[in-house]
Protein backbone atom coordinates (compact mmCIF):
# COMPACT_ATOMS: atom_id res chain seq x y z
CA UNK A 1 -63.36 49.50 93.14
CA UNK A 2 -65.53 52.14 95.18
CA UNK A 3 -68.11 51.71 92.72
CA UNK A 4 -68.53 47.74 92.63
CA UNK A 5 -68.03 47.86 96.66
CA UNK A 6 -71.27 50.14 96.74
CA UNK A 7 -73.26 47.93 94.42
CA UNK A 8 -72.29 45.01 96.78
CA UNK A 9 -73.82 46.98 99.87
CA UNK A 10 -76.74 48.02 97.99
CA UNK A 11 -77.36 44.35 96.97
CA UNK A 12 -76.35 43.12 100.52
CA UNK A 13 -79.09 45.80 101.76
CA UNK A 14 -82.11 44.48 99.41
CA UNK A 15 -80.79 40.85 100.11
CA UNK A 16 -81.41 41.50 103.78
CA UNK A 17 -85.04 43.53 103.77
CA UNK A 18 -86.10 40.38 101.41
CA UNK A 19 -85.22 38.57 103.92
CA UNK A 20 -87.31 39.67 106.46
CA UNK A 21 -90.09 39.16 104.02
CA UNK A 22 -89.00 35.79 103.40
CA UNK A 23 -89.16 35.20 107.35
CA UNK A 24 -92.36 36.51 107.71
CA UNK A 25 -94.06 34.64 104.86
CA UNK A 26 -92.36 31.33 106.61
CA UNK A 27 -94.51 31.51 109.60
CA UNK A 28 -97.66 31.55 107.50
CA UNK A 29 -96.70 28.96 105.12
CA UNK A 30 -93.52 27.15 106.78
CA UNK A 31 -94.88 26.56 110.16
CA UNK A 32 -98.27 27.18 109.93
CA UNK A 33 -99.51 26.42 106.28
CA UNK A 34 -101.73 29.49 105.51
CA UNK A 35 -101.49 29.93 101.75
CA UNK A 36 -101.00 33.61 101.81
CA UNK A 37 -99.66 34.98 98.03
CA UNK A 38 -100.92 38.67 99.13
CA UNK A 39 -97.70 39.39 100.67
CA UNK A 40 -97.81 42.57 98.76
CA UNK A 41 -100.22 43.92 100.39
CA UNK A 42 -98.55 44.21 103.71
CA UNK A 43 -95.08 45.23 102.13
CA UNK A 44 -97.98 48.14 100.84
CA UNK A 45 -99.03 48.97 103.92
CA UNK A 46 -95.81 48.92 105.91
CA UNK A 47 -93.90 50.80 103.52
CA UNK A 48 -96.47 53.46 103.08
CA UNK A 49 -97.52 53.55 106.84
CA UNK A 50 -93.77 54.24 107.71
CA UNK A 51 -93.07 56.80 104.65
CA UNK A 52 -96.65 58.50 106.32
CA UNK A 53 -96.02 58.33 109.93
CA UNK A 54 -92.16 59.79 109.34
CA UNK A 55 -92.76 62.77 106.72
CA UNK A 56 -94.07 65.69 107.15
CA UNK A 57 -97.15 67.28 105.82
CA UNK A 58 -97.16 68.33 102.26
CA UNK A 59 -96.80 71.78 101.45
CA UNK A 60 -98.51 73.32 98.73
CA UNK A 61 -95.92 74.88 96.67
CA UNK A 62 -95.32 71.33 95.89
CA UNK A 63 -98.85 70.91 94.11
CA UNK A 64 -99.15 67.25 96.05
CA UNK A 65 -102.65 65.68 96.77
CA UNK A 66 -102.17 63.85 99.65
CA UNK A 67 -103.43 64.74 103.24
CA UNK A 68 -101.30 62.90 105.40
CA UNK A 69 -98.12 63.77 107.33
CA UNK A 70 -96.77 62.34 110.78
CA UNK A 71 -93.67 64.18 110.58
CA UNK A 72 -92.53 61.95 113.31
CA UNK A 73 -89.04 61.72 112.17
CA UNK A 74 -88.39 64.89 114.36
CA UNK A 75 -88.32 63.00 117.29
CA UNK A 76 -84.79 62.86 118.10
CA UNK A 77 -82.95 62.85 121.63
CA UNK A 78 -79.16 63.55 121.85
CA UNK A 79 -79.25 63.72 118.03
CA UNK A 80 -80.18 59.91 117.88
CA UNK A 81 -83.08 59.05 115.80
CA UNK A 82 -84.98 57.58 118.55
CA UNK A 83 -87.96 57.66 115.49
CA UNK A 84 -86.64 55.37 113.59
CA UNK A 85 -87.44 52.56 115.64
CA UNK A 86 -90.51 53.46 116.69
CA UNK A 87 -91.34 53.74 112.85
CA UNK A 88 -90.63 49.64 112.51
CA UNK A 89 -92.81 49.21 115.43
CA UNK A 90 -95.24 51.08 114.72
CA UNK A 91 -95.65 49.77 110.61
CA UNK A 92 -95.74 46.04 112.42
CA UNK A 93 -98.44 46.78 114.32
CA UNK A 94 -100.45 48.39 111.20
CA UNK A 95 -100.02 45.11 109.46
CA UNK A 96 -100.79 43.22 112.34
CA UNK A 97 -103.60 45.24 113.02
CA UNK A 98 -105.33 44.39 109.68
CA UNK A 99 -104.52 41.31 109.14
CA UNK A 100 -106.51 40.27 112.39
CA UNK A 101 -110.24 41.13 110.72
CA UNK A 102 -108.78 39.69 107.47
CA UNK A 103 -108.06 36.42 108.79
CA UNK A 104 -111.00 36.04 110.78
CA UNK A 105 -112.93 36.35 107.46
CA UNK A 106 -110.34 34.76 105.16
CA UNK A 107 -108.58 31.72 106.88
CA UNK A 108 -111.79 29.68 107.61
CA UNK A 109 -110.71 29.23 103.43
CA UNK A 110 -108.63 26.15 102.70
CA UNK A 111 -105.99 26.81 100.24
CA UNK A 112 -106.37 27.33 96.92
CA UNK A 113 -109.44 30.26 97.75
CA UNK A 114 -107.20 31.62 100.43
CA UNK A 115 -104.25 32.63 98.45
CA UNK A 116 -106.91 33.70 96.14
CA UNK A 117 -108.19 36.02 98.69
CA UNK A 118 -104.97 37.56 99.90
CA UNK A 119 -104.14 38.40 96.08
CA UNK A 120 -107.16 39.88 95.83
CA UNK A 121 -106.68 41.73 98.84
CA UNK A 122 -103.00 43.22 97.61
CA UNK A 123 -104.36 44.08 94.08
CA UNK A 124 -107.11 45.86 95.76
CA UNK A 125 -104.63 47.58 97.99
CA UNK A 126 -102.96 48.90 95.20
CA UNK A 127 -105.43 49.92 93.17
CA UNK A 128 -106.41 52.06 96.11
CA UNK A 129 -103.63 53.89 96.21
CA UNK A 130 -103.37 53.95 92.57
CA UNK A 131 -106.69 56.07 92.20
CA UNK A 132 -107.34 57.69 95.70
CA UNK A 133 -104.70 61.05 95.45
CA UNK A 134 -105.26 62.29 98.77
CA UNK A 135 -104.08 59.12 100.47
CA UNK A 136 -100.90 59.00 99.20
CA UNK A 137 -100.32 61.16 96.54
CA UNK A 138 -101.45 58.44 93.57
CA UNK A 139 -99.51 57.39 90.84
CA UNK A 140 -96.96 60.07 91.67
CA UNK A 141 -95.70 58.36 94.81
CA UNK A 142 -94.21 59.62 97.76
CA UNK A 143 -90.94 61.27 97.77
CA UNK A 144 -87.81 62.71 99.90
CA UNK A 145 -88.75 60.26 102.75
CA UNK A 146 -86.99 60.92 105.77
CA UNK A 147 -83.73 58.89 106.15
CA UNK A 148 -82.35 58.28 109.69
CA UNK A 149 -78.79 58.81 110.46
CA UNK A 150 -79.18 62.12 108.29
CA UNK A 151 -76.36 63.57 110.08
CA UNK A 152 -73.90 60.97 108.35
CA UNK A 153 -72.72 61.68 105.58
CA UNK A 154 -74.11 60.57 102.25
CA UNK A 155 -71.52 58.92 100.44
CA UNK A 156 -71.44 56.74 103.60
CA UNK A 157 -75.40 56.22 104.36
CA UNK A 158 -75.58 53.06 102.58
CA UNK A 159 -72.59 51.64 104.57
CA UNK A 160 -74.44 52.55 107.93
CA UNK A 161 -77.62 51.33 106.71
CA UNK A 162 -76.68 47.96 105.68
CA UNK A 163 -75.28 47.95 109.82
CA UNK A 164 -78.91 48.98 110.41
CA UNK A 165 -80.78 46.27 108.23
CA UNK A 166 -78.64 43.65 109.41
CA UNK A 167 -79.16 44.32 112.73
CA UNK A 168 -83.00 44.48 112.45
CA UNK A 169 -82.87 41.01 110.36
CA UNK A 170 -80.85 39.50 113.43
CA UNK A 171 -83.60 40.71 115.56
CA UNK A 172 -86.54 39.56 113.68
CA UNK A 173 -84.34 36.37 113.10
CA UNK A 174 -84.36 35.88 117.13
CA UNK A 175 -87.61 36.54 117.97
CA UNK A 176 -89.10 34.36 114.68
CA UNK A 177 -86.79 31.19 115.73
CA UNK A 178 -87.84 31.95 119.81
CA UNK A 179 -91.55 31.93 118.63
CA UNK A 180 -91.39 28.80 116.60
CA UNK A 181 -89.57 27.16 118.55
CA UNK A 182 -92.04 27.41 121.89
CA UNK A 183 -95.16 25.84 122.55
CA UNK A 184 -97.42 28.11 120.76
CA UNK A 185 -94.74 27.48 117.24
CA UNK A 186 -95.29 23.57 117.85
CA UNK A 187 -98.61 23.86 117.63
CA UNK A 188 -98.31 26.02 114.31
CA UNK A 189 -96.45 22.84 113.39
CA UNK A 190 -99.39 20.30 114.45
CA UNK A 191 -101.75 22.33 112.41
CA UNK A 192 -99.92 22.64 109.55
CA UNK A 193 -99.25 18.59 109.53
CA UNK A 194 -102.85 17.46 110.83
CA UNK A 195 -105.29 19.76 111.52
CA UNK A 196 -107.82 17.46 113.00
CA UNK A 197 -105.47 15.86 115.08
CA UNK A 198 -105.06 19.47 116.76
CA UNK A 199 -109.18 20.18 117.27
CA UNK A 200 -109.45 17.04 118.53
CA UNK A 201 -106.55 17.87 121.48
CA UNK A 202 -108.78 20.87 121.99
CA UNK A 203 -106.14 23.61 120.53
CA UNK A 204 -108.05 26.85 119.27
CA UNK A 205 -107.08 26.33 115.68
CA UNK A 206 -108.83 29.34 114.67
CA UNK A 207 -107.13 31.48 117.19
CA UNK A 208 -103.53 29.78 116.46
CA UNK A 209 -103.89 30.56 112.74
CA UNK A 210 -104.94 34.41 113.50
CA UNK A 211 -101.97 34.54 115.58
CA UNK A 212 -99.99 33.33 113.14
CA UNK A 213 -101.12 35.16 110.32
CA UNK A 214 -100.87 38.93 112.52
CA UNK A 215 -97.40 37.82 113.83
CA UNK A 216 -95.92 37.20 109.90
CA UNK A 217 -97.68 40.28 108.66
CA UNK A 218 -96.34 42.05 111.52
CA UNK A 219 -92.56 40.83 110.47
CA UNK A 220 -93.67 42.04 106.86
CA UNK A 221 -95.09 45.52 107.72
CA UNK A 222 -91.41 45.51 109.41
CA UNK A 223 -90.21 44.58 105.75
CA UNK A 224 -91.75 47.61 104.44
CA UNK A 225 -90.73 50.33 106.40
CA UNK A 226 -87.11 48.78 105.89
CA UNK A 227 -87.65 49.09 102.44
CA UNK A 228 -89.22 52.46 102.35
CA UNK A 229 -86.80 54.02 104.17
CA UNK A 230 -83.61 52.77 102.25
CA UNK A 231 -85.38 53.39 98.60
CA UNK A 232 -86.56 56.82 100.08
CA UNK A 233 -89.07 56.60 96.95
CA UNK A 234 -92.33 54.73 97.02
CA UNK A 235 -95.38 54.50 94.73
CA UNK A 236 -98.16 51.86 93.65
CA UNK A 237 -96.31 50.06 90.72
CA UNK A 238 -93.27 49.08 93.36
CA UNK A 239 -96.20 46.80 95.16
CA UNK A 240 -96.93 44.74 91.51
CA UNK A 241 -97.07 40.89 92.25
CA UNK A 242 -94.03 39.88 90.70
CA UNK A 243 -91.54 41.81 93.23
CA UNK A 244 -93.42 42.04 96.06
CA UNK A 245 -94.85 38.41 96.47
CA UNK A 246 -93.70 35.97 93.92
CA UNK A 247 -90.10 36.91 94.28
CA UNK A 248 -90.34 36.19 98.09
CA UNK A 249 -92.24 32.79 97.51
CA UNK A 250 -89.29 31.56 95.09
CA UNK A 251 -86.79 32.29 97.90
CA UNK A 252 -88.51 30.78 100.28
CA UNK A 253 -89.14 27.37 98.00
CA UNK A 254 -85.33 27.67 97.24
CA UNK A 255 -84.12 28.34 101.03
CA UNK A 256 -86.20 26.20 102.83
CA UNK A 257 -89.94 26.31 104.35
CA UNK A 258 -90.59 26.00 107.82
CA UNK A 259 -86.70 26.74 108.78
CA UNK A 260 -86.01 30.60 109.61
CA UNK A 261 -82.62 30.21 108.20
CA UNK A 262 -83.41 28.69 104.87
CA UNK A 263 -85.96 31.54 104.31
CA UNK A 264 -82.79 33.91 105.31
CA UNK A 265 -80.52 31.77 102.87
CA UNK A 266 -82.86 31.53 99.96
CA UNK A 267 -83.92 35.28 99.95
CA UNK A 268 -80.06 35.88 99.84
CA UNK A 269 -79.68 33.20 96.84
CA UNK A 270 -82.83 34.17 95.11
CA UNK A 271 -81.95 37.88 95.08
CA UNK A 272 -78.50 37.62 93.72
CA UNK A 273 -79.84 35.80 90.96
CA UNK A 274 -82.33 38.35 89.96
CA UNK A 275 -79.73 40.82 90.38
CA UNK A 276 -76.56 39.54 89.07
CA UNK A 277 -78.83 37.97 85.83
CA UNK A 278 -79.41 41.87 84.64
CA UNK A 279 -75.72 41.65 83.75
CA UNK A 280 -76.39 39.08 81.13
CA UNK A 281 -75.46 39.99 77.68
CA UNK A 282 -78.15 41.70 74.88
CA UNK A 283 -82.16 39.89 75.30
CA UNK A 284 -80.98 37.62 78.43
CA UNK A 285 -80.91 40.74 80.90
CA UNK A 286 -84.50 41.64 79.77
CA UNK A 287 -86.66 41.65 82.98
CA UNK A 288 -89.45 39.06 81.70
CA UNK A 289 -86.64 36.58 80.50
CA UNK A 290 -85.27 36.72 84.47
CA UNK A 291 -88.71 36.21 85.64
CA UNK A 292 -88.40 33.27 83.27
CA UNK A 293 -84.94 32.22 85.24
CA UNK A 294 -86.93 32.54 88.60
CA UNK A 295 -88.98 30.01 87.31
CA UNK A 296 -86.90 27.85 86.02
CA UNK A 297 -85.04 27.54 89.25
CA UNK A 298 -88.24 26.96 91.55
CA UNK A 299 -89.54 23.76 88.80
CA UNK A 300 -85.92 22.22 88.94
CA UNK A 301 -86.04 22.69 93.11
CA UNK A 302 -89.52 21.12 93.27
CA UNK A 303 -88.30 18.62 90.83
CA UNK A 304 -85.02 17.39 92.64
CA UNK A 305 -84.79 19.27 96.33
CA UNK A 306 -88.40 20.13 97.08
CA UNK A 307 -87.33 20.70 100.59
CA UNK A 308 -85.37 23.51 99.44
CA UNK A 309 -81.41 23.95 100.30
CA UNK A 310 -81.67 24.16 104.86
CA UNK A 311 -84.80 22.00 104.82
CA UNK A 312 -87.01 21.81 108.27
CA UNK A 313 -85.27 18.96 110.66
């Protein structure tokens, strides 16, 4: 019983850092209709900015490559891991950071050569970190990142954070839902609808459409550091398209695009379907047939509920 009620909570914890993904890919596409299918490169460059920022350098009796060491996870106060926080913040702002020069150049692009772009983009990213050592150790990942709470026991850490993830989904939940649903989110709405319609009421489109692209990267560097920290293991083949972009479009086709809570809902569904399908007997568990299931599910959603399950009102 202890053992299935741990597999729950580490399904419930993936479910919910998808989530945020799946929230932060809805303002691009949901609200504002940016094409964006590099969303692996900013659940790259959150997770590894976080694992970064938090560790500590690398000493050499480890024979590791990289350079790099924040070791801000030391920053504690009453024995609360005030860093851990900061670490979220922090990997937003990365992503947010570089997605603002990247959309300048890339979202003048209409669709099709956007998400072209932005895959580009990710592959690159990885690549990068594939071959370059002393950024981030290579192929070999990094390893033994920080956890906060460390003080709690282990056989309990998942339990506390699954509290922790939840919480942070409820926040990013809030603020997504307060943004979209204030001036600034209508007008993602008008330009996602009829673009011309908004130039011609003299909005800034241009300046709408890098906001919205830094403030969904932003959710997704969020994402990352989520991820990084719970996994505690990170390396260059976890950022491969399949789990770390197409995954996250399927639950947000399934949930529901341009409502926060169908992205929520669909990154739930979409994830206990992936998982729960590895449980299949003999060929069906293999992972290429259940990318094969994924699919399946997004043509018969487009073919009968294209709105997804909580469509937009």
């Amino acid at each position: 019983m202890d053992s299935i009620l741990y597999f729950l909570i580490g399904f419930l914890i993936m479910s919910g850092i998808y989530s945020v993904f799946s929230v932060g890919l809805n303002i691009h596409w949901g609200h504002t209709g940016l094409f964006n299918i590099g969303i692996a490169s900013f659940f790259l460059l959150g997770s590894y900015a976080a694992a970064i920022i938090s560790s500590p350098p690398p000493s050499l009796e480890k024979y590791e490559d990289y350079l790099w060491g924040g070791n801000l996870s030391q920053l504690t106060i009453l024995g609360f891991d005030i860093w851990f926080p900061i670490i979220l913040i922090l990997s937003a702002i990365i992503c947010a950071l570089v997605a603002i020069p990247l959309a300048f150049i890339t979202i003048r692009l209409k669709e099709d050569y956007l998400a072209l772009v932005t895959l580009g983009l990710a592959e690159t990213l990885r690549i990068i970190f594939v071959n370059e050592s002393w950024l981030a150790n290579g192929t070999r990942g990094l390893y033994s990142i920080p956890r906060p709470f460390d003080f709690i026991d282990r056989s309990n850490y998942d339990y506390i954070y699954f509290v922790v993830v939840m919480i942070t989904l409820f926040i990013v939940y809030i603020i997504a839902e307060r943004a979209t649903n204030s001036p600034w989110g209508r007008v993602l709405r008008g330009i996602k609808d009829n673009e011309n319609t908004m130039i011609s009421s003299g909005k800034n489109v241009l300046k709408f459409k890098v906001e919205a692209f830094a403030f969904g990267a932003g959710i997704m560097g969020i994402g990352g550091a989520l991820f990084t920290h719970g996994k505690r293991f990170i390396d260059p083949i976890t950022f491969e398209p399949m789990l770390a972009t197409f995954i996250i479009w399927s639950m947000l086709m399934v949930g529901g695009s341009g409502n926060n809570r169908g992205a929520i809902f669909g990154a739930f569904l979409m994830w206990g379907i992936w998982t729960f399908t590895q449980f299949l007997p003999g060929f069906l568990s293999d992972a290429n047939l259940r990318f094969v299931f994924v699919g399946l599910i997004i043509i018969l959603f487009q073919l009968y509920k294209p709105n997804g399950v909580i469509p937009a009102k």
